[in-house]
Every structure is written in C-alpha cells, then in structure tokens.
N, C-alpha and C. Protein backbone atom coordinates (compact mmCIF):
# COMPACT_ATOMS: atom_id res chain seq x y z
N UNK A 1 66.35 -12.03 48.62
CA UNK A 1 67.52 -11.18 48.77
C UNK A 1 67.83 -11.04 50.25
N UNK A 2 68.74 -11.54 50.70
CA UNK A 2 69.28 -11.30 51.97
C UNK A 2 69.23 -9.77 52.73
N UNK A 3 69.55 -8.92 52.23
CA UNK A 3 69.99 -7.51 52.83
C UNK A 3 68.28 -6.87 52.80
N UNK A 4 67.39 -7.36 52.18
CA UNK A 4 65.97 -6.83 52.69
C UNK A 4 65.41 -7.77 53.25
N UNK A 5 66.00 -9.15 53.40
CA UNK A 5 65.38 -10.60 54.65
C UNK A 5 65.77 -9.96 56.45
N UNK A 6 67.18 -9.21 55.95
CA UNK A 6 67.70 -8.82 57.20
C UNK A 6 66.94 -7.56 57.79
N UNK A 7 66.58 -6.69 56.99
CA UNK A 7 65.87 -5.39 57.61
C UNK A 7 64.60 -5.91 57.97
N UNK A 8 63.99 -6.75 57.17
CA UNK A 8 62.70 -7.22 57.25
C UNK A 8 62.49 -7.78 58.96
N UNK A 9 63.77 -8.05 59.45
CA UNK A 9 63.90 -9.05 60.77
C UNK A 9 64.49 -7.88 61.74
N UNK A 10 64.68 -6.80 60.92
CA UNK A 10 64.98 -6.29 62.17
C UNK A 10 66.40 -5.62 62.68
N UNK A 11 67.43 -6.91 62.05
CA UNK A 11 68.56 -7.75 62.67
C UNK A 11 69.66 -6.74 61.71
N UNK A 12 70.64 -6.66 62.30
CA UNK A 12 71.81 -6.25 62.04
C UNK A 12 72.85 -7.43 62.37
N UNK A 13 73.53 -7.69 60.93
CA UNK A 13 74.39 -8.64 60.94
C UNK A 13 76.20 -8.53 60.72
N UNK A 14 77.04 -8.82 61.56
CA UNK A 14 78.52 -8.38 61.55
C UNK A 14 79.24 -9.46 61.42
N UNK A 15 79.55 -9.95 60.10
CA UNK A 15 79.98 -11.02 59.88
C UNK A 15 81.89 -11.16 59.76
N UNK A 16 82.94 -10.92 60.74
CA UNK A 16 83.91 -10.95 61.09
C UNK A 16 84.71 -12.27 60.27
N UNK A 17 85.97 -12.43 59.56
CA UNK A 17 86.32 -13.54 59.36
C UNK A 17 87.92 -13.86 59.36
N UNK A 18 88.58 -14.55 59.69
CA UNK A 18 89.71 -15.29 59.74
C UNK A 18 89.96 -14.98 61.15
N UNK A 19 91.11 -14.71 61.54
CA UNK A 19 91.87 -14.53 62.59
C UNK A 19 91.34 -13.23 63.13
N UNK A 20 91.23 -13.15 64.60
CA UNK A 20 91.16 -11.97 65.27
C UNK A 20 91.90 -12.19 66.84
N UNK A 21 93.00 -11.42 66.23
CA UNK A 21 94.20 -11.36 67.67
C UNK A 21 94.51 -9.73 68.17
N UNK A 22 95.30 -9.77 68.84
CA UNK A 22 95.96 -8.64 69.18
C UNK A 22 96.70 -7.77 67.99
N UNK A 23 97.03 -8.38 66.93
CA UNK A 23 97.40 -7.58 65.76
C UNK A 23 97.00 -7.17 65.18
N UNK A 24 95.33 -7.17 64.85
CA UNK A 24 94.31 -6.87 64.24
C UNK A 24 93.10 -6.34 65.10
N UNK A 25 93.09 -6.64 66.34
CA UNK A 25 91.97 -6.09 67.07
C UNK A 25 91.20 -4.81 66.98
N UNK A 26 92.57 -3.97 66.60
CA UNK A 26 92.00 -2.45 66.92
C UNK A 26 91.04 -1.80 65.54
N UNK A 27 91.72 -2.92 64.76
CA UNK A 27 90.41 -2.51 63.42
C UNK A 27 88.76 -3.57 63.76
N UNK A 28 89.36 -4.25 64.02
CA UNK A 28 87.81 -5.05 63.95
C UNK A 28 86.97 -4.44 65.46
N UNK A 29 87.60 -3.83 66.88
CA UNK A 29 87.13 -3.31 67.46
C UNK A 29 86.30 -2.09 67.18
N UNK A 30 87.15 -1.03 66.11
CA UNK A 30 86.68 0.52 65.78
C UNK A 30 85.44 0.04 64.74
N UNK A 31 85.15 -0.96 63.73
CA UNK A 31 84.54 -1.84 62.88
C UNK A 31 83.24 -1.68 63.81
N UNK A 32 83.12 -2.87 64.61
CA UNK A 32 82.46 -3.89 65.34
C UNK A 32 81.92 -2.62 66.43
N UNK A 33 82.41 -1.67 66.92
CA UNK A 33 81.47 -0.18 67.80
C UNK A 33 80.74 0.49 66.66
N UNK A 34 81.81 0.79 65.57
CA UNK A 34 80.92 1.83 64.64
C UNK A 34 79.54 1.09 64.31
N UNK A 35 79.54 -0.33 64.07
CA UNK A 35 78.32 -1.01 63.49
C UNK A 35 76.94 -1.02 64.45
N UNK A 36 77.43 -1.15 65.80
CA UNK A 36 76.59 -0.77 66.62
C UNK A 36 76.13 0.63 67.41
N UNK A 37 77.21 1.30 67.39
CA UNK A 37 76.79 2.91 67.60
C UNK A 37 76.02 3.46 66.05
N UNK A 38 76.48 2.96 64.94
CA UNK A 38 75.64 3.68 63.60
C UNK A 38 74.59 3.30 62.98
N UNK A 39 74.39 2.29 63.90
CA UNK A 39 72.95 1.51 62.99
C UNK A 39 71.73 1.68 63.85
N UNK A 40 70.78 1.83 63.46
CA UNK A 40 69.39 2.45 64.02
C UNK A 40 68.81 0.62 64.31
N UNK A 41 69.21 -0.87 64.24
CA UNK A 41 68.79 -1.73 64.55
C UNK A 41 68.80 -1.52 66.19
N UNK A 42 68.32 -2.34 66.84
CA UNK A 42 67.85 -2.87 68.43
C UNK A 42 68.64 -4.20 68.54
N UNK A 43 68.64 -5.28 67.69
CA UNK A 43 69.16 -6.63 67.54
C UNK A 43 69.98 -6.64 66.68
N UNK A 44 71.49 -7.17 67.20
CA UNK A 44 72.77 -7.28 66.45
C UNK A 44 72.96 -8.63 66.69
N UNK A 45 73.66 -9.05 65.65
CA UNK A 45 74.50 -10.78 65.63
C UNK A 45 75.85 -10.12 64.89
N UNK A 46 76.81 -11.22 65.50
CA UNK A 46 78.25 -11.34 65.06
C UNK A 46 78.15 -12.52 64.66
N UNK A 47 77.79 -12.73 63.28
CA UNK A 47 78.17 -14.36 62.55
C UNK A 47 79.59 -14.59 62.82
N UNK A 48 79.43 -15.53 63.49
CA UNK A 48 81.06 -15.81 63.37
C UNK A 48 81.93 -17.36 62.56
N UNK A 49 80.93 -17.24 61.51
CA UNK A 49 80.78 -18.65 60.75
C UNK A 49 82.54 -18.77 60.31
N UNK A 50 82.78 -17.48 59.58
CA UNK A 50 84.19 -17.28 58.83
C UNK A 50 85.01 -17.28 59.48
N UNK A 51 85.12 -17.11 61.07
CA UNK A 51 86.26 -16.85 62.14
C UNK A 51 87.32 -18.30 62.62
N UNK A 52 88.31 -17.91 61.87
CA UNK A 52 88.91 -19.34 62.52
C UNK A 52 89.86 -19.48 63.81
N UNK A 53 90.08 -18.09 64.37
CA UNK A 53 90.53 -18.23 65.61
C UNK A 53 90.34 -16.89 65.97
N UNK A 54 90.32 -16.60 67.40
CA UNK A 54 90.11 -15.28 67.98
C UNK A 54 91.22 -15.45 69.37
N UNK A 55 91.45 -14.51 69.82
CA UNK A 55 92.23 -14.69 71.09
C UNK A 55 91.77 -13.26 72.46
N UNK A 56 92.25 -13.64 72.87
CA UNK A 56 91.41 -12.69 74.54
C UNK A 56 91.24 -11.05 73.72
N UNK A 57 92.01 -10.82 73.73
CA UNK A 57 92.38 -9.27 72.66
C UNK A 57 91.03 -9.26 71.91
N UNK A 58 90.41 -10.36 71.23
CA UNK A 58 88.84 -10.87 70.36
C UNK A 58 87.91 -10.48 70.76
N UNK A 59 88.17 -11.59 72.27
CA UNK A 59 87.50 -11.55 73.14
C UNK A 59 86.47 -10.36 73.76
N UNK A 60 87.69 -9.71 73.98
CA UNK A 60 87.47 -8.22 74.74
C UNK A 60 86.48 -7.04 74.12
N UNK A 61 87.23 -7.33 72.49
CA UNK A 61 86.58 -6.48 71.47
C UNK A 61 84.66 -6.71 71.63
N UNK A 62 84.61 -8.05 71.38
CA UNK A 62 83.18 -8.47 71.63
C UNK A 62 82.64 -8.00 72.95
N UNK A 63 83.14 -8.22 74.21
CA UNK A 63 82.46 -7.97 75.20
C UNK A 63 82.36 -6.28 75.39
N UNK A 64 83.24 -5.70 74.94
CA UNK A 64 82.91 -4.10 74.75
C UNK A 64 82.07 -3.75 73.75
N UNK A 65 81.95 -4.07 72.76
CA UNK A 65 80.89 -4.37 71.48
C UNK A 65 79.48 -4.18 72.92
N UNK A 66 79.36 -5.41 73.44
CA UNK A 66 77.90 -6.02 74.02
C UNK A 66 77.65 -5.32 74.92
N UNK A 67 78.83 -4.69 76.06
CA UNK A 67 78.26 -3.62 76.83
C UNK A 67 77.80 -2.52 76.52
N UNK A 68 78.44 -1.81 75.02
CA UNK A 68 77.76 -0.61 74.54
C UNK A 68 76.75 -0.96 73.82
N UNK A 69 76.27 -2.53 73.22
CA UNK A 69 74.47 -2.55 72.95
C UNK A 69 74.03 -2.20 74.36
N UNK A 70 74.33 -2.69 75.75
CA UNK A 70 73.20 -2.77 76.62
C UNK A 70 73.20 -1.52 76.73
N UNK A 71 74.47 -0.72 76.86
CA UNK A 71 74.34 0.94 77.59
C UNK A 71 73.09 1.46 76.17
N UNK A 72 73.09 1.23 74.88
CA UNK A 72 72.05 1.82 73.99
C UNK A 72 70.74 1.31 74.22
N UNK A 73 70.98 0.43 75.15
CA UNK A 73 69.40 -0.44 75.17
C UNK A 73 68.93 -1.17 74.15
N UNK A 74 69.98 -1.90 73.25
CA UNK A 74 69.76 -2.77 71.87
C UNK A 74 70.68 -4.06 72.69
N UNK A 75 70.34 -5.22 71.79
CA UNK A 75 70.93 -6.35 71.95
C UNK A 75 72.29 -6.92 70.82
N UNK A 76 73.03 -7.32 71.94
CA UNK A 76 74.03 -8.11 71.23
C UNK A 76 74.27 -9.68 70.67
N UNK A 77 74.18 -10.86 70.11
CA UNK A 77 74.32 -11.82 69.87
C UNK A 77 75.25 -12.93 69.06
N UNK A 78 75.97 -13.43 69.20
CA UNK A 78 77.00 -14.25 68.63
C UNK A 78 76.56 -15.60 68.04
N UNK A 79 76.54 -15.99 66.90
CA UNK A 79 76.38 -17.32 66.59
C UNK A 79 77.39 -17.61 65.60
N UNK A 80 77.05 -19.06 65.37
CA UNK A 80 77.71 -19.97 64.33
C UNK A 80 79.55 -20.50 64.64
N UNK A 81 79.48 -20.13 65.80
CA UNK A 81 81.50 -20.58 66.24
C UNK A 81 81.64 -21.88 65.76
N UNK A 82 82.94 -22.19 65.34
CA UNK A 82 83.72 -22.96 65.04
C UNK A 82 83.51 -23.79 66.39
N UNK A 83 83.90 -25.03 66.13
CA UNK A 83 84.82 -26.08 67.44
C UNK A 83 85.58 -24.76 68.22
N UNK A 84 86.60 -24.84 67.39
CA UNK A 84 87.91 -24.10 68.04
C UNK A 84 87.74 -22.77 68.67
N UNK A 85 87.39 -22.32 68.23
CA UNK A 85 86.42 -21.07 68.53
C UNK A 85 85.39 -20.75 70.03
N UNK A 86 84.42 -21.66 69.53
CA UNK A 86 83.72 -22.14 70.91
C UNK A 86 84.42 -22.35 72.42
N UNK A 87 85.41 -23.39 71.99
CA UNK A 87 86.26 -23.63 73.41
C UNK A 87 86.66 -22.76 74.22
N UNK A 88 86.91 -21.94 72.83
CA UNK A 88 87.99 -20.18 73.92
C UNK A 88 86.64 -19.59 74.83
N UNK A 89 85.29 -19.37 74.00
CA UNK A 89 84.53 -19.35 74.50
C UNK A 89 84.20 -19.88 76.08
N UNK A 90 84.62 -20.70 76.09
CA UNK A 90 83.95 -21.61 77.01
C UNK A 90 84.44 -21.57 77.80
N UNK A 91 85.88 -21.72 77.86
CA UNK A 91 86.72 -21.17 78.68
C UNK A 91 86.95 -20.11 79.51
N UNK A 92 86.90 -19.40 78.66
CA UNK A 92 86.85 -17.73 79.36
C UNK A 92 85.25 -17.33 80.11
N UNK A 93 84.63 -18.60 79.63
CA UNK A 93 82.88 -18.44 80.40
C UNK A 93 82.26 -17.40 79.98
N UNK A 94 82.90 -17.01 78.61
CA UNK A 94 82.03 -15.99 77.82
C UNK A 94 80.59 -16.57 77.64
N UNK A 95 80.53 -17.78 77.01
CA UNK A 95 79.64 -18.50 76.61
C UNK A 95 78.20 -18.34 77.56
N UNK A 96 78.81 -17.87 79.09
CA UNK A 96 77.76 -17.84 79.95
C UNK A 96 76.88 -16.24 80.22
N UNK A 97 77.59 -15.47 79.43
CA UNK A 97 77.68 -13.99 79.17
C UNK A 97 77.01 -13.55 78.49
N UNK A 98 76.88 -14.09 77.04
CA UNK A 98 76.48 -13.69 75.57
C UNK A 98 75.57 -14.88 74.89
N UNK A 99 74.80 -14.19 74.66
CA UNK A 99 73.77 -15.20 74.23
C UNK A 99 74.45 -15.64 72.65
N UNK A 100 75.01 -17.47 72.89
CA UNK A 100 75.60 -17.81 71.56
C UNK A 100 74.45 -18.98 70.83
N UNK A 101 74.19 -18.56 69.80
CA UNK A 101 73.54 -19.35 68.96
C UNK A 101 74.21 -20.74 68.10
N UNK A 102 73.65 -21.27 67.69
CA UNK A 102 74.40 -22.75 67.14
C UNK A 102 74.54 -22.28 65.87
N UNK A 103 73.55 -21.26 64.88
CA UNK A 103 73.26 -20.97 63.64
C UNK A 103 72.37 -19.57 63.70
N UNK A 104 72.87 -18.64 62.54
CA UNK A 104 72.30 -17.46 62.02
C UNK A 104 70.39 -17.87 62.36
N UNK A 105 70.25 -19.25 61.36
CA UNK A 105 68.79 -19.16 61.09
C UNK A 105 68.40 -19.86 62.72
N UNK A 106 68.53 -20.55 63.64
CA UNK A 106 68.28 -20.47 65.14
C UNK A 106 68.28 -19.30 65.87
N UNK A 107 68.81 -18.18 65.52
CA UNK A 107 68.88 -16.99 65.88
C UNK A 107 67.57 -15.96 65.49
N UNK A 108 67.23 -16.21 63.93
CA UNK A 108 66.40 -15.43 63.38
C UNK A 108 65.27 -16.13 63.86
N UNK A 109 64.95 -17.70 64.01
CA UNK A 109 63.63 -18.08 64.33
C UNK A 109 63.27 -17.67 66.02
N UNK A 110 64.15 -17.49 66.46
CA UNK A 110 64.02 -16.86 68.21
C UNK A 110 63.23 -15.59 68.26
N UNK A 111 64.02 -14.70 67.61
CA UNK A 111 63.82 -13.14 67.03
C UNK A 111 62.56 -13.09 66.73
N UNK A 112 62.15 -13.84 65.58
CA UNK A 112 60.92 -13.46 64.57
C UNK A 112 60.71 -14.63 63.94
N UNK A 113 59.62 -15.30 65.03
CA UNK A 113 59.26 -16.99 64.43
C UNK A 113 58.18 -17.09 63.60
N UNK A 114 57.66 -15.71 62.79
CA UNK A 114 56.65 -16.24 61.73
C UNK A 114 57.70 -16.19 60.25
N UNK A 115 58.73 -16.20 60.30
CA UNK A 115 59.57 -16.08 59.57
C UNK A 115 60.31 -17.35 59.80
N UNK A 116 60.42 -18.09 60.47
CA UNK A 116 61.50 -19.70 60.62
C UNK A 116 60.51 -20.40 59.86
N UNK A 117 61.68 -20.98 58.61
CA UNK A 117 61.37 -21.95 57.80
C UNK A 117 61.21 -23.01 58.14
C-alpha cells in the first residue's frame, strides 16, 4: 500500500498535474504551502510526473514552497519532469537550486536505502 510505504519513508508526497501557469497558480501555491506548513514530515517531493507544462508564475510557487521547507528546517525535492518541463527548469537554473530527481523511486533510495528495490 503506498500511503503506509510513504509514512514508512518518512516522505511527504505532492503530486501536482497538468498545466501550472499564472491562471492557476494561486491555488496550487495556497495547496503546495498548506502541504508543507501542515504536515509534521521533514522530507517533501513534488512528483511532477503528471505536469505537462509550468511557467515562471510555477516556477515561483515552487521556489516559495522550498524556502518555507528551509525556514521549517525540513526539505524540499522535485522529481520525475517531463522533457518540456525540465528545460524551463534549466533555464531559469532552477535545476541548480532544487535538488531534481530523475524518478520518485531514485529519490526514495537516496532518503532510505534499506528500502531501494
């Protein structure tokens, strides 16, 4: 069962999907704080397997997300981007910012490697 694999690890998971622009930001921003101000985890991931585009407005949301893990003293983490996805990343040199994973389970074996299959 996934949702006791995830407590078992620790990990708090925020799995975001389709589009995230400026028209939608302000929900997936108020979302994406509440999950990390309300959860008693230390280690957060933003799967971003489902996301098929994000734009700076996204962007922003995430990097305010990651500064209020550090101000709590918990961690923030991003994996699984798209191609398309990634680039914006890369671009904006987020990529050099936020620790991005290739995959959820590369993430969990980092975390807690008596648990990587």
């Amino acid at each position: 069962m996934m949702g006791s694999h995830l407590i078992n690890l620790r990990i708090a998971v925020f799995e975001p999907s389709g589009y995230i622009t400026a028209a939608n930001v302000d929900r997936f921003q108020e979302k994406l704080t509440n999950f990390v101000n309300n959860n008693p985890n230390r280690e957060f991931l933003v799967d971003m397997h489902q996301v098929e585009f994000i734009d700076s407005a996204g962007l922003m949301a995430i990097v305010l997300a990651f500064r209020l893990a550090q101000r709590l003293n918990k961690r923030l983490s991003v994996c699984s981007l798209s191609p398309s996805v990634r680039i914006i990343f890369e671009l904006t040199q987020l990529d050099r910012a936020l620790e991005i994973y290739e995959t959820r389970q590369a993430y969990e074996a980092l975390i807690n490697p008596t648990v990587a299959a």
